[in-house]
N, C-alpha and C. Protein backbone atom coordinates (compact mmCIF):
# COMPACT_ATOMS: atom_id res chain seq x y z
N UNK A 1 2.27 -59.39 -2.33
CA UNK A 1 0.98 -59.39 -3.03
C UNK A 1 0.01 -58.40 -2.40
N UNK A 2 -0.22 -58.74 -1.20
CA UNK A 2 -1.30 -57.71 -0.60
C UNK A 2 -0.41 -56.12 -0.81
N UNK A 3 0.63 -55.51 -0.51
CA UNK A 3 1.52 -54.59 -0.64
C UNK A 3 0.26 -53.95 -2.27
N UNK A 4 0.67 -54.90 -3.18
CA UNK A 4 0.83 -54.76 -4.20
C UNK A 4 -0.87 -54.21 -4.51
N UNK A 5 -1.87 -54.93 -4.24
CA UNK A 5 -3.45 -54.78 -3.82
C UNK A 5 -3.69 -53.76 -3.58
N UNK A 6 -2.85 -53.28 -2.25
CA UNK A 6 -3.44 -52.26 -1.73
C UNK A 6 -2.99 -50.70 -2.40
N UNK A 7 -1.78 -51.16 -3.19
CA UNK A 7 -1.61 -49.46 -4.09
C UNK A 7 -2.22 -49.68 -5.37
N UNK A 8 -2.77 -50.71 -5.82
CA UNK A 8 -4.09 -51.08 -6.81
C UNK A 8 -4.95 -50.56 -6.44
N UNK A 9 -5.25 -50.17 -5.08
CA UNK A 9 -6.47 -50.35 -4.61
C UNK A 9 -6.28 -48.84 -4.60
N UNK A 10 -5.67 -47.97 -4.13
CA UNK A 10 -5.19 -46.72 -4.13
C UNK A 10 -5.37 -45.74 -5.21
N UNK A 11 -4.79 -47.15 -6.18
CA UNK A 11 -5.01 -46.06 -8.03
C UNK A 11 -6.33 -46.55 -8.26
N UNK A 12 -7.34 -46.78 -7.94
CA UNK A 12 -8.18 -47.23 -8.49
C UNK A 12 -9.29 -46.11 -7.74
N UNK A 13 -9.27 -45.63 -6.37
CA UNK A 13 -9.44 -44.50 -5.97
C UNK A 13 -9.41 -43.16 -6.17
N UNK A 14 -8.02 -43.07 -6.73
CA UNK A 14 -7.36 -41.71 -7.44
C UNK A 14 -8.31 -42.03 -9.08
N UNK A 15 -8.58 -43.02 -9.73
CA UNK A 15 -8.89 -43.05 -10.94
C UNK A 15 -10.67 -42.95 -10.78
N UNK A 16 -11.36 -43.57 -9.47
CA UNK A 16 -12.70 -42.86 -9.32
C UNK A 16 -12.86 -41.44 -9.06
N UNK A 17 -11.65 -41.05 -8.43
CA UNK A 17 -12.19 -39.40 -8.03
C UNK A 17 -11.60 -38.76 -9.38
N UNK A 18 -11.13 -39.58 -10.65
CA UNK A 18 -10.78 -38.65 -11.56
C UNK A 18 -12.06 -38.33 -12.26
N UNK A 19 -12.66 -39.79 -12.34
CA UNK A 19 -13.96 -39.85 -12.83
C UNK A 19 -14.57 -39.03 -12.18
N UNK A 20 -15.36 -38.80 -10.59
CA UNK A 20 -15.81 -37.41 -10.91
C UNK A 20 -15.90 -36.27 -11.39
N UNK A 21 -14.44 -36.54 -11.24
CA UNK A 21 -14.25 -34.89 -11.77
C UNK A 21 -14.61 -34.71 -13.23
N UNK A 22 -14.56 -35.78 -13.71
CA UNK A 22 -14.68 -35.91 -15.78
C UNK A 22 -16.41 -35.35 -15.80
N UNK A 23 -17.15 -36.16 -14.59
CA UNK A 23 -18.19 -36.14 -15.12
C UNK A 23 -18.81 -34.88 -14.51
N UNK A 24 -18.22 -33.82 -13.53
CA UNK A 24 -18.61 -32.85 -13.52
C UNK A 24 -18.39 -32.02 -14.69
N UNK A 25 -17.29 -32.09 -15.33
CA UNK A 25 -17.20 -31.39 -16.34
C UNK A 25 -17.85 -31.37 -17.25
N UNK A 26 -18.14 -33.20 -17.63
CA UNK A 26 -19.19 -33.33 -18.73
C UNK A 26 -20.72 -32.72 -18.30
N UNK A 27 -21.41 -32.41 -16.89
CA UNK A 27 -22.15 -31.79 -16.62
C UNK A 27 -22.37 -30.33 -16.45
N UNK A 28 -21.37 -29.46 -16.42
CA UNK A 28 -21.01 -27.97 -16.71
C UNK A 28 -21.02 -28.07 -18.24
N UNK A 29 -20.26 -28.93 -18.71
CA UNK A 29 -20.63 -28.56 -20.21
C UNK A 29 -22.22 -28.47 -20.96
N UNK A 30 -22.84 -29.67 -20.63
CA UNK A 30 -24.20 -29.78 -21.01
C UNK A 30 -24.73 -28.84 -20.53
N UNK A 31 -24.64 -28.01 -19.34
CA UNK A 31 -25.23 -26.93 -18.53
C UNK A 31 -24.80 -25.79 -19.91
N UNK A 32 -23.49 -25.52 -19.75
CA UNK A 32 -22.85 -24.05 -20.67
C UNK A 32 -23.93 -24.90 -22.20
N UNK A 33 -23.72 -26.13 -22.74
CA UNK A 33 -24.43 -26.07 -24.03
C UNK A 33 -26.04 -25.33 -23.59
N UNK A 34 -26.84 -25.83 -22.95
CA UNK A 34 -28.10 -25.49 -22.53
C UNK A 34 -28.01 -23.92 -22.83
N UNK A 35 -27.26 -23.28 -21.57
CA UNK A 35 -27.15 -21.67 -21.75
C UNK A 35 -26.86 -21.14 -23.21
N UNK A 36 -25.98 -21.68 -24.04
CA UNK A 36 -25.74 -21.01 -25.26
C UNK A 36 -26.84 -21.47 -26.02
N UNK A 37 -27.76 -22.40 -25.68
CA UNK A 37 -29.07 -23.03 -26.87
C UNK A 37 -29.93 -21.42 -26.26
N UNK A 38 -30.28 -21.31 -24.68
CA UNK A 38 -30.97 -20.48 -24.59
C UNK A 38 -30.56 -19.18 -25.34
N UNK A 39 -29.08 -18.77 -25.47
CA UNK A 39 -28.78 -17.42 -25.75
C UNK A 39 -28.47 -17.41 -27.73
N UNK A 40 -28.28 -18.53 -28.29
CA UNK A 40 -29.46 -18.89 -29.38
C UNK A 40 -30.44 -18.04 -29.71
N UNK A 41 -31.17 -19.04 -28.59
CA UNK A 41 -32.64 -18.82 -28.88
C UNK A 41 -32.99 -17.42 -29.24
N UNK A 42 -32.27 -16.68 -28.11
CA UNK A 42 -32.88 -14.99 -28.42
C UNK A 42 -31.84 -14.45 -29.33
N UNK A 43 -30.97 -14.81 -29.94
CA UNK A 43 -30.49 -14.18 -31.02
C UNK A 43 -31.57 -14.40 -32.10
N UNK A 44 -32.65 -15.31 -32.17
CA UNK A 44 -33.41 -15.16 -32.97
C UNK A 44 -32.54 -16.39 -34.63
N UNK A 45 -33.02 -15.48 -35.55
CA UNK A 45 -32.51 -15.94 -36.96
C UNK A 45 -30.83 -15.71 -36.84
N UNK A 46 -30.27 -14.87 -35.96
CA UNK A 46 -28.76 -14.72 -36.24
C UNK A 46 -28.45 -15.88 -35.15
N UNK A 47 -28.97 -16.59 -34.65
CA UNK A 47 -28.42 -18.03 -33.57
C UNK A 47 -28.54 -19.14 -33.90
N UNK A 48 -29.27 -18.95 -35.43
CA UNK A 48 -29.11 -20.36 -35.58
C UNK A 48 -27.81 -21.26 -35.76
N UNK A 49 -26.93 -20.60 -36.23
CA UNK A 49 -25.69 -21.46 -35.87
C UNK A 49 -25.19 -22.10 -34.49
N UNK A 50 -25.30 -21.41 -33.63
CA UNK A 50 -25.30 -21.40 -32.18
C UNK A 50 -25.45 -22.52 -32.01
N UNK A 51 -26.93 -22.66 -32.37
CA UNK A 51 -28.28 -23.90 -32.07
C UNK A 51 -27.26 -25.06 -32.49
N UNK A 52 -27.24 -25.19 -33.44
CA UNK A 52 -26.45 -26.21 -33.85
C UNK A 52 -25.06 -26.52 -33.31
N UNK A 53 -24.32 -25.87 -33.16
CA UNK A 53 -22.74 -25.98 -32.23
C UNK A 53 -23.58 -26.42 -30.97
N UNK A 54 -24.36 -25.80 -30.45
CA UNK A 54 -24.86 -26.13 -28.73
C UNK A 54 -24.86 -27.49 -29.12
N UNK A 55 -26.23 -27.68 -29.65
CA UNK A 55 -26.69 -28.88 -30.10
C UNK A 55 -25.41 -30.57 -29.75
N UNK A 56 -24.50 -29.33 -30.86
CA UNK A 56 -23.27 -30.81 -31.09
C UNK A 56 -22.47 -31.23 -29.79
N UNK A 57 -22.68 -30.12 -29.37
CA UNK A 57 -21.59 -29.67 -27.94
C UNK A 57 -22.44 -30.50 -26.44
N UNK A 58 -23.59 -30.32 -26.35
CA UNK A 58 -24.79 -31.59 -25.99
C UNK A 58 -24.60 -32.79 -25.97
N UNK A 59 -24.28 -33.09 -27.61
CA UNK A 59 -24.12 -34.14 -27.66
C UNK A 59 -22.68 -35.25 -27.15
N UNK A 60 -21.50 -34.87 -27.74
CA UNK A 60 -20.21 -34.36 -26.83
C UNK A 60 -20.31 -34.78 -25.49
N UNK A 61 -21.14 -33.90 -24.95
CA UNK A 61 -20.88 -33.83 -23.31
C UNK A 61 -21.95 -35.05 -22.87
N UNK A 62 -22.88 -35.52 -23.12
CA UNK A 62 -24.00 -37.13 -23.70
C UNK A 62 -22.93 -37.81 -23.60
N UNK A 63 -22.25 -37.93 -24.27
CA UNK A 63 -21.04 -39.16 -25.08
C UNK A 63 -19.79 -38.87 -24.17
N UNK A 64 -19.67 -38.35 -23.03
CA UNK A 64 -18.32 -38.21 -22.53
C UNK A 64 -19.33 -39.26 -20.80
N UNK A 65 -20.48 -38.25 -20.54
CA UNK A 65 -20.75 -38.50 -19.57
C UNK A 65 -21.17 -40.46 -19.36
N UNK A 66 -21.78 -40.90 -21.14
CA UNK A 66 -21.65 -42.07 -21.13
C UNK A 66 -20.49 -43.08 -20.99
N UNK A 67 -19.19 -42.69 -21.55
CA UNK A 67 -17.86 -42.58 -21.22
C UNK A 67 -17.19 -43.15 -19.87
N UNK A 68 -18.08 -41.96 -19.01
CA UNK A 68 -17.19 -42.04 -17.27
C UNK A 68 -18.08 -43.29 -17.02
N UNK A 69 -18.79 -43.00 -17.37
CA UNK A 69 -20.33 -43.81 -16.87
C UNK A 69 -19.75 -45.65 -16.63
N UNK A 70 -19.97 -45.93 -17.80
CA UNK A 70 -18.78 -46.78 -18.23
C UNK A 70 -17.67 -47.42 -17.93
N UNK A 71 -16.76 -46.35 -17.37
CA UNK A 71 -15.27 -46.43 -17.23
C UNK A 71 -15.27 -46.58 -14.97
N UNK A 72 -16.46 -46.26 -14.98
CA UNK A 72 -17.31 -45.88 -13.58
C UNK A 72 -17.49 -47.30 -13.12
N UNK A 73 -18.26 -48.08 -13.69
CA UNK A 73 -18.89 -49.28 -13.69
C UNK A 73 -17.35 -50.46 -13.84
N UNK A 74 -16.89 -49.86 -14.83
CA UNK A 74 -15.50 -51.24 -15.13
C UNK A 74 -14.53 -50.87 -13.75
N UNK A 75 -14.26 -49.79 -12.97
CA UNK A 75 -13.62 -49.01 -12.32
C UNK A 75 -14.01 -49.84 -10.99
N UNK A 76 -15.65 -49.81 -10.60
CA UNK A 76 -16.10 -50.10 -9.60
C UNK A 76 -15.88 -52.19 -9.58
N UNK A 77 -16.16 -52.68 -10.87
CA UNK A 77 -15.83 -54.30 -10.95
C UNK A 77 -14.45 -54.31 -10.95
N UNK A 78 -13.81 -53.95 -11.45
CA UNK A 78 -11.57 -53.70 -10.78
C UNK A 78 -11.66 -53.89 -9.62
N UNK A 79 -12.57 -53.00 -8.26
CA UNK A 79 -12.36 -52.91 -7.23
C UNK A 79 -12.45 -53.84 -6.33
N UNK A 80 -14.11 -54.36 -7.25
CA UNK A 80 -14.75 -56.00 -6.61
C UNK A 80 -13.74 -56.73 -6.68
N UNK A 81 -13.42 -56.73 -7.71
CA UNK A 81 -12.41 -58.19 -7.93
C UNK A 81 -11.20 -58.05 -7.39
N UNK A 82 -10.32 -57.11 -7.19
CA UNK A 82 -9.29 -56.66 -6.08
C UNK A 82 -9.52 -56.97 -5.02
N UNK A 83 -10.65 -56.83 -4.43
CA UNK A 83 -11.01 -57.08 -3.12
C UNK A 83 -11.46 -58.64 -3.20
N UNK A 84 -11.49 -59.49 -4.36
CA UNK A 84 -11.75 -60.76 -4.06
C UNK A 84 -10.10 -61.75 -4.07
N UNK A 85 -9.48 -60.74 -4.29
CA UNK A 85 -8.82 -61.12 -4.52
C UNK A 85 -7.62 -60.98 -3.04
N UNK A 86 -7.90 -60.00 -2.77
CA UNK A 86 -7.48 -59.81 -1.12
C UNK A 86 -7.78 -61.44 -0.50
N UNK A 87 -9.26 -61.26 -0.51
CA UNK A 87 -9.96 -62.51 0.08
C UNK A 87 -9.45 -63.72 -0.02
N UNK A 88 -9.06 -63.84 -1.40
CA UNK A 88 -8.89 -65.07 -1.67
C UNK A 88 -7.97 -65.54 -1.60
N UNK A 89 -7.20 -64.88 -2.28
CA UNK A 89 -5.39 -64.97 -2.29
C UNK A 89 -5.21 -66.53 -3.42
N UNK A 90 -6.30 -66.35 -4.53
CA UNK A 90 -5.21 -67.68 -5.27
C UNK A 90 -5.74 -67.07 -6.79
N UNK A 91 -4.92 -67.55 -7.59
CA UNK A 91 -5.12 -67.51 -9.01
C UNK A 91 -5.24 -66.33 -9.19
N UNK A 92 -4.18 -65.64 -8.81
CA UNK A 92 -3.45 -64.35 -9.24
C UNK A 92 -3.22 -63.67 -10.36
N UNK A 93 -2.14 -64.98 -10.90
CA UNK A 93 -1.90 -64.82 -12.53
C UNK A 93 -2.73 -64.51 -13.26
N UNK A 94 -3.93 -65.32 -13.07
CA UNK A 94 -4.43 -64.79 -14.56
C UNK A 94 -5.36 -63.37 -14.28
N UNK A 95 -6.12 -63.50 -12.83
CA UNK A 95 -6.52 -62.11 -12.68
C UNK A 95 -6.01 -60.94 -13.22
N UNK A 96 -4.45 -60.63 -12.23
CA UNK A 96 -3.62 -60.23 -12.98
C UNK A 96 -4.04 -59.03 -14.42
N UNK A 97 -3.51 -60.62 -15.34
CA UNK A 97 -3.66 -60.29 -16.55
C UNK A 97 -5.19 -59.57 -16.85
N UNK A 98 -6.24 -60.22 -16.52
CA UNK A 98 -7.66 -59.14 -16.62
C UNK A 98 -7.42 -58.02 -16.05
N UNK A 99 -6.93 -57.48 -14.97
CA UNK A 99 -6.74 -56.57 -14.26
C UNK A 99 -5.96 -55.61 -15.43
N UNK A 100 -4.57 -55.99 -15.70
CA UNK A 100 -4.17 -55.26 -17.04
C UNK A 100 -4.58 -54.70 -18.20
N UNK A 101 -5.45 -55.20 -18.40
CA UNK A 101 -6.57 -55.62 -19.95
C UNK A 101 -7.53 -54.13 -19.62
N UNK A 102 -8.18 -54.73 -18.00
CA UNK A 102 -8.93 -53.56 -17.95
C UNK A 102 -8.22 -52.35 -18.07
N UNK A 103 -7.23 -52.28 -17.01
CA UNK A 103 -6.27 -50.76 -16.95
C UNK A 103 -6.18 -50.34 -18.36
N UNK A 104 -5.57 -50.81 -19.12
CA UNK A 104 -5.48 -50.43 -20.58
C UNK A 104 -6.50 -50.06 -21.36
N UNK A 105 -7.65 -50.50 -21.48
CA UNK A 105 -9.03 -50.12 -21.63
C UNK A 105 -9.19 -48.44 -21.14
N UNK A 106 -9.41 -48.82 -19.80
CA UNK A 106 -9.68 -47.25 -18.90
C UNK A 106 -8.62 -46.55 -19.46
N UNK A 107 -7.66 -46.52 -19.61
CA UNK A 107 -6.87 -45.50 -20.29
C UNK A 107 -6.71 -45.40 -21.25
N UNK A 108 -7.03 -46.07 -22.65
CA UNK A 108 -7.71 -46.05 -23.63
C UNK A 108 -9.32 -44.89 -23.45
N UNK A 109 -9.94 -45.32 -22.91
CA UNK A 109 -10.93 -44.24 -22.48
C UNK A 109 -10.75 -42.88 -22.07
N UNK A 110 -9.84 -43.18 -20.78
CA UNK A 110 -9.39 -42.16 -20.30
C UNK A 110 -8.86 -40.81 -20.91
N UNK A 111 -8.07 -41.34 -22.51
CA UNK A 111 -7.29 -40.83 -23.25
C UNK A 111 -8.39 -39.96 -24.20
N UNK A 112 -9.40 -40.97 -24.63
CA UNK A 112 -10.59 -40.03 -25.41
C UNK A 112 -11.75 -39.21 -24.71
N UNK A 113 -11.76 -39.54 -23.70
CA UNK A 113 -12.34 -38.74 -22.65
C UNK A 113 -11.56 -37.14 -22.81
N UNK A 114 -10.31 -37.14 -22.44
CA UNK A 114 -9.49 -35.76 -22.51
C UNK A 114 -9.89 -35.33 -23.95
N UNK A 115 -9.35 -36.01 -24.82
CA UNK A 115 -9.74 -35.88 -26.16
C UNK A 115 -11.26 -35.32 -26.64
N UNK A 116 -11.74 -35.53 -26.32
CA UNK A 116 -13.21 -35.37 -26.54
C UNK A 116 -13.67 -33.66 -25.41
N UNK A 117 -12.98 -33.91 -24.31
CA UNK A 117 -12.92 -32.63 -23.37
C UNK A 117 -12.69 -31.51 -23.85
N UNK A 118 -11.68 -31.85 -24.77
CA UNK A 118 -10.24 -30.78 -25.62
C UNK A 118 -11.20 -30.14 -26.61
N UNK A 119 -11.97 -31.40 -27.13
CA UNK A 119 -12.35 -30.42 -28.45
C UNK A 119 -14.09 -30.06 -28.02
N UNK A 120 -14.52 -30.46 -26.99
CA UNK A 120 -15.41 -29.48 -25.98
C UNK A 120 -15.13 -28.25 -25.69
N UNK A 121 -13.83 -27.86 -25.19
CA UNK A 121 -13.61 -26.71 -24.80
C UNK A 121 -13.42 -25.58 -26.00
N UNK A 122 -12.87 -26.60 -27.04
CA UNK A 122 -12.20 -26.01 -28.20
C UNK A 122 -13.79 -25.50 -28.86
N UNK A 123 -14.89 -26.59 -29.00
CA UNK A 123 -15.80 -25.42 -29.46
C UNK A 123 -16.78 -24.41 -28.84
N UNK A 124 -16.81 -24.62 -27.45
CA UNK A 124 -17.41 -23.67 -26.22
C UNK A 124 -16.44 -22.31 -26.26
N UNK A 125 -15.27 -22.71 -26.91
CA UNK A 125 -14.85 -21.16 -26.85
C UNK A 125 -14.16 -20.35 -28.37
N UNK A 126 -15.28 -21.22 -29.26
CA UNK A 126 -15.92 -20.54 -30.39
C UNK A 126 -16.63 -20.34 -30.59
N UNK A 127 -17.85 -20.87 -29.71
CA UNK A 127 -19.14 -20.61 -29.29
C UNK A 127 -18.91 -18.84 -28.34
N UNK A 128 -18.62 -19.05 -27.33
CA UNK A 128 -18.40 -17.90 -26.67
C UNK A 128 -17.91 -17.02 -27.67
N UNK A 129 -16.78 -17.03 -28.35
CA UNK A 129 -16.77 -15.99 -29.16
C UNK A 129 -17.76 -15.21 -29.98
N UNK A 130 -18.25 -16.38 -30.57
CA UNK A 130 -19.16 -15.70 -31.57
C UNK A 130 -20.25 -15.43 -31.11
N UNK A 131 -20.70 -15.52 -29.67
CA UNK A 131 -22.01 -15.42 -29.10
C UNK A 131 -21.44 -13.69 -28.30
N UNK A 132 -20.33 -13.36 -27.97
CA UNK A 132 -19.84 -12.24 -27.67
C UNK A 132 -19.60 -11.34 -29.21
N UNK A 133 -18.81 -11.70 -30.32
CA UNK A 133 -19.76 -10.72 -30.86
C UNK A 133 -20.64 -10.18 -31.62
N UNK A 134 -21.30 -11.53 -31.85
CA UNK A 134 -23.09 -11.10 -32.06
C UNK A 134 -23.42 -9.99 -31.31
N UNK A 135 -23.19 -10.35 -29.71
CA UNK A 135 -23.76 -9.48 -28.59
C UNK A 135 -23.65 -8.28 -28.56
N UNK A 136 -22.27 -7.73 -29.31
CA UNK A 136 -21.78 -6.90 -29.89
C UNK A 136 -22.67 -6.31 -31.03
N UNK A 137 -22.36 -7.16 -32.15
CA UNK A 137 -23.30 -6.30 -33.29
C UNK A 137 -25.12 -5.86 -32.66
N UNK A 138 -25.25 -6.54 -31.96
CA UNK A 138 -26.97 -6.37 -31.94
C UNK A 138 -26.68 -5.28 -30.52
N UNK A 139 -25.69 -4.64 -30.00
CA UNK A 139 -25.84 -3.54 -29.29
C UNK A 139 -25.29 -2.70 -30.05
N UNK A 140 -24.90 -2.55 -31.14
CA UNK A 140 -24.23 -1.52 -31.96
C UNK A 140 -25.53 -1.40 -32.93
N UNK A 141 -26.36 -2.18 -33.38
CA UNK A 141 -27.24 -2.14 -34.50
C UNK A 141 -28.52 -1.40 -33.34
N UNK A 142 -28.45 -1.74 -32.36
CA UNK A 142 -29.82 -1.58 -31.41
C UNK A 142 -29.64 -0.01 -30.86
N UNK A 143 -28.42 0.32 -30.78
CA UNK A 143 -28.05 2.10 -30.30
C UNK A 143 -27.96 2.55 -31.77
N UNK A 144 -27.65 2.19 -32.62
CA UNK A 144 -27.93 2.90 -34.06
C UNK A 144 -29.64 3.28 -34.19
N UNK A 145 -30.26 2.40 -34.07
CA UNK A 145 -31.68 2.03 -34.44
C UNK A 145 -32.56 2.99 -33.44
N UNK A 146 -31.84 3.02 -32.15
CA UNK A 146 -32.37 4.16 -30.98
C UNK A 146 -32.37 5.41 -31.60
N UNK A 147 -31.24 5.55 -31.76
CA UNK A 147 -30.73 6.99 -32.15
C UNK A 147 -31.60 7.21 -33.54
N UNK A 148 -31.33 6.40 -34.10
CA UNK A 148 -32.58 7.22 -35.43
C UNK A 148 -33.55 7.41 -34.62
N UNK A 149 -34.18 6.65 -34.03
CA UNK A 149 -35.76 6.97 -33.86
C UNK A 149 -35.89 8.15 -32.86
N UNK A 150 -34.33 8.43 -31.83
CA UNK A 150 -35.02 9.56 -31.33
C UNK A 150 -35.08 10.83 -32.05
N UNK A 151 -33.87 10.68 -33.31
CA UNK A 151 -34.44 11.88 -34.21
C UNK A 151 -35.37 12.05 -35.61
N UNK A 152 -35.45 10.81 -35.52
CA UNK A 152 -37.05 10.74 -36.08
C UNK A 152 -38.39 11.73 -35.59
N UNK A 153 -38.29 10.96 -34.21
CA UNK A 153 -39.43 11.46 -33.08
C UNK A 153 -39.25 12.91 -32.62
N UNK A 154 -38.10 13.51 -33.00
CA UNK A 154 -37.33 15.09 -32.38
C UNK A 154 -38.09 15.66 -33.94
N UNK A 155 -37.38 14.92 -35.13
CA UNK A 155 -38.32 16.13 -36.57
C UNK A 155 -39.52 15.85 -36.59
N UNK A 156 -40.32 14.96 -35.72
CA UNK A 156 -41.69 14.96 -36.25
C UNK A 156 -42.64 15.93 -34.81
N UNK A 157 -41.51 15.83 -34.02
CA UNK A 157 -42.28 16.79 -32.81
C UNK A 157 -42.14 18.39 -33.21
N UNK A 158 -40.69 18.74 -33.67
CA UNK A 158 -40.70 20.31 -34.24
C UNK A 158 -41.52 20.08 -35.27
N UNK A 159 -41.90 19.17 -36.59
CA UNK A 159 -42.94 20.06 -37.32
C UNK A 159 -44.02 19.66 -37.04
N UNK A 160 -44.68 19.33 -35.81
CA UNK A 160 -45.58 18.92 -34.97
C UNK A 160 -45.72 20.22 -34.51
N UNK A 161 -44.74 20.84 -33.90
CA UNK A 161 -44.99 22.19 -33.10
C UNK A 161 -45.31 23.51 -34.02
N UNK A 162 -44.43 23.15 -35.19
CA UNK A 162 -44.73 24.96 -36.46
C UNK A 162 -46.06 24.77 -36.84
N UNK A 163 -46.57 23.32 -37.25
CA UNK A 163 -47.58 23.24 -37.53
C UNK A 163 -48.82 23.57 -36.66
N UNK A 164 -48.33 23.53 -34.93
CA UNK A 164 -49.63 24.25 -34.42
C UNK A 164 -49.78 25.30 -34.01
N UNK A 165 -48.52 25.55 -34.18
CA UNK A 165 -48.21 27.64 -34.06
C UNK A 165 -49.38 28.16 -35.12
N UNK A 166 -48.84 27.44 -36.46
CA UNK A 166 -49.65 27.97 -37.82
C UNK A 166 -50.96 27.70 -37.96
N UNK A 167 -51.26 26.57 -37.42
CA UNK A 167 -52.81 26.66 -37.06
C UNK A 167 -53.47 27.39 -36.11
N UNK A 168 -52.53 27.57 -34.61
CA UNK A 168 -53.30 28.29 -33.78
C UNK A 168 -53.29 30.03 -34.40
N UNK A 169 -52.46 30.68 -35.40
CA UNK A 169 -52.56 31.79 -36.04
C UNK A 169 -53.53 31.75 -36.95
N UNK A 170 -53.39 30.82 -37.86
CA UNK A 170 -55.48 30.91 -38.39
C UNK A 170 -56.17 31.20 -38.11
N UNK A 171 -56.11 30.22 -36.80
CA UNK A 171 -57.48 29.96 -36.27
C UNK A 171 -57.57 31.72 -35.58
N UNK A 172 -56.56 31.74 -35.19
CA UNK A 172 -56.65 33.61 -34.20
C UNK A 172 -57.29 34.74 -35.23
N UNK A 173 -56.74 34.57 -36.76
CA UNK A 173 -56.91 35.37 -37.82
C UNK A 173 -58.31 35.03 -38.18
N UNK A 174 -59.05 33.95 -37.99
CA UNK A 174 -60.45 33.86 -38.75
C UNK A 174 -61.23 34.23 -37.68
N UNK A 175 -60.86 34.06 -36.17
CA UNK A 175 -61.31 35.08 -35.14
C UNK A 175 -61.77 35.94 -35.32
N UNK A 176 -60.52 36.23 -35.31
CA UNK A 176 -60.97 38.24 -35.79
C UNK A 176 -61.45 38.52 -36.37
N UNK A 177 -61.92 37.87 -37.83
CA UNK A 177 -62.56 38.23 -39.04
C UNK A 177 -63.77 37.88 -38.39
N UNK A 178 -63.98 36.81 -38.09
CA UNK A 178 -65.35 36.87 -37.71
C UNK A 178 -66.20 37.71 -36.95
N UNK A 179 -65.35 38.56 -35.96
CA UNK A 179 -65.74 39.21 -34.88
C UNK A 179 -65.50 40.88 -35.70
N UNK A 180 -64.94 41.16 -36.67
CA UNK A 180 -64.56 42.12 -37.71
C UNK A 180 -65.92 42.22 -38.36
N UNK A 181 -66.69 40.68 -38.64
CA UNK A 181 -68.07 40.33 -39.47
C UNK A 181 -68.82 40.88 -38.71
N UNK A 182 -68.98 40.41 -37.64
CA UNK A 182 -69.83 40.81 -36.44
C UNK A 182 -70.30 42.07 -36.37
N UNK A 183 -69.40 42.84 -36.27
CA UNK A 183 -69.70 44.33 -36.31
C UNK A 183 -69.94 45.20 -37.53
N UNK A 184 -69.34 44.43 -38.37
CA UNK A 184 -70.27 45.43 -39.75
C UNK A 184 -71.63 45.05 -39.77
N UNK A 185 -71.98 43.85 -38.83
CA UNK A 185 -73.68 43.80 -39.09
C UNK A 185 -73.89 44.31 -37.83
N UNK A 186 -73.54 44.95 -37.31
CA UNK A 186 -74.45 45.31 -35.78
C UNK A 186 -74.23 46.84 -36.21
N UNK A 187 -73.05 46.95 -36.86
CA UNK A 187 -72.87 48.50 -37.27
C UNK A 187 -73.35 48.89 -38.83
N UNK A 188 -74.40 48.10 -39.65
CA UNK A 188 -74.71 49.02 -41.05
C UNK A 188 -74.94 50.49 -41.33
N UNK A 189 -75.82 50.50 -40.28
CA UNK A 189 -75.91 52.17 -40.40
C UNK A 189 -75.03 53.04 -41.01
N UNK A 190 -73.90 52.36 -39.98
CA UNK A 190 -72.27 53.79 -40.67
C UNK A 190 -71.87 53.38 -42.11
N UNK A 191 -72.85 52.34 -42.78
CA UNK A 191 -72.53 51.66 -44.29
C UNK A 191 -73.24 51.85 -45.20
N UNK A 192 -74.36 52.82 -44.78
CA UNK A 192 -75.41 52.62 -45.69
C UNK A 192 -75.37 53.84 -46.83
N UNK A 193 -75.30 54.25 -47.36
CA UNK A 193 -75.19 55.83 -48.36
C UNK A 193 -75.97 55.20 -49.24
């Protein structure tokens, strides 16, 4: 019996440190949903889908972490009662049988936990996809959009420039005329017959 306790007691160890590990995951996930709500966010009107997958994917990782949570708590009363049972050493049998009931439970859990993981990952990396190539189109639309404008800004600077060639030649030509004016009035004399 005690033999028997103590590799109960063993899997029940191996099945808390699995639970950590579940619920780190379920906490990287809620983290990666967060990051893709933020990277969403700045896609603007093209993220709103995002928003919503994050959103669900949030929720998911909510409902997994409630899960361990759960499976944490029934995990930790297994242990109590194992250990009362060390103590006590009577009425085995039917413990036992609760002891079974629970195991089956937790792995019942255990089973939708993965399940629920699976199709976490499954939409974090349709999320990633489509958040890679959005990222894509809006650097292909954003170097398109450059490039016009620097030759936008290139034809409006050359006829920026003919245009002040052609003004500064006016302006040189009405110069002269004026200074051309100038002297037929300082010079009438040589005009007068």
């Amino acid at each position: 019996m005690d033999a028997k306790v103590r590799n109960l007691n063993d899997k029940i160890k191996d099945i808390s440190s699995s639970i950590k590990n579940i619920q780190e995951v379920a906490q990287l996930t809620n983290l990666l949903s967060f990051n893709a709500s933020i990277e969403a966010a700045r896609a603007g009107t093209a993220g709103k889908g995002f928003r919503i997958i994050a959103n669900e994917v949030k929720k998911l990782s909510g409902r997994t972490q409630s899960i361990t949570s759960e499976i944490e708590t029934k995990v930790k009363e297994l242990e109590k009662e194992v250990q009362d049972v060390v103590n006590e050493n009577h009425a085995h049998d039917a413990f036992m049988d609760s002891l079974q009931k629970t195991a089956v439970e937790s792995n019942e859990r255990l089973t939708q936990i993965k399940n629920d993981n699976h199709e976490n990952n499954l939409f974090m990396k349709t999320i990633l996809k489509q958040m890679s190539e959005n990222q894509s189109n809006i650097i292909t639309v954003t170097n398109e959009t450059e490039s016009k404008n620097i030759e936008q800004v290139q034809y409006i600077a050359s006829h920026a420039a003919e245009n002040s060639i052609q003004t500064d030649d006016q302006l040189s030509f009405l110069f002269e005329l004026k200074h051309l004016f100038e002297w037929f009035e300082t010079h009438r004399e040589l005009f007068a017959y």
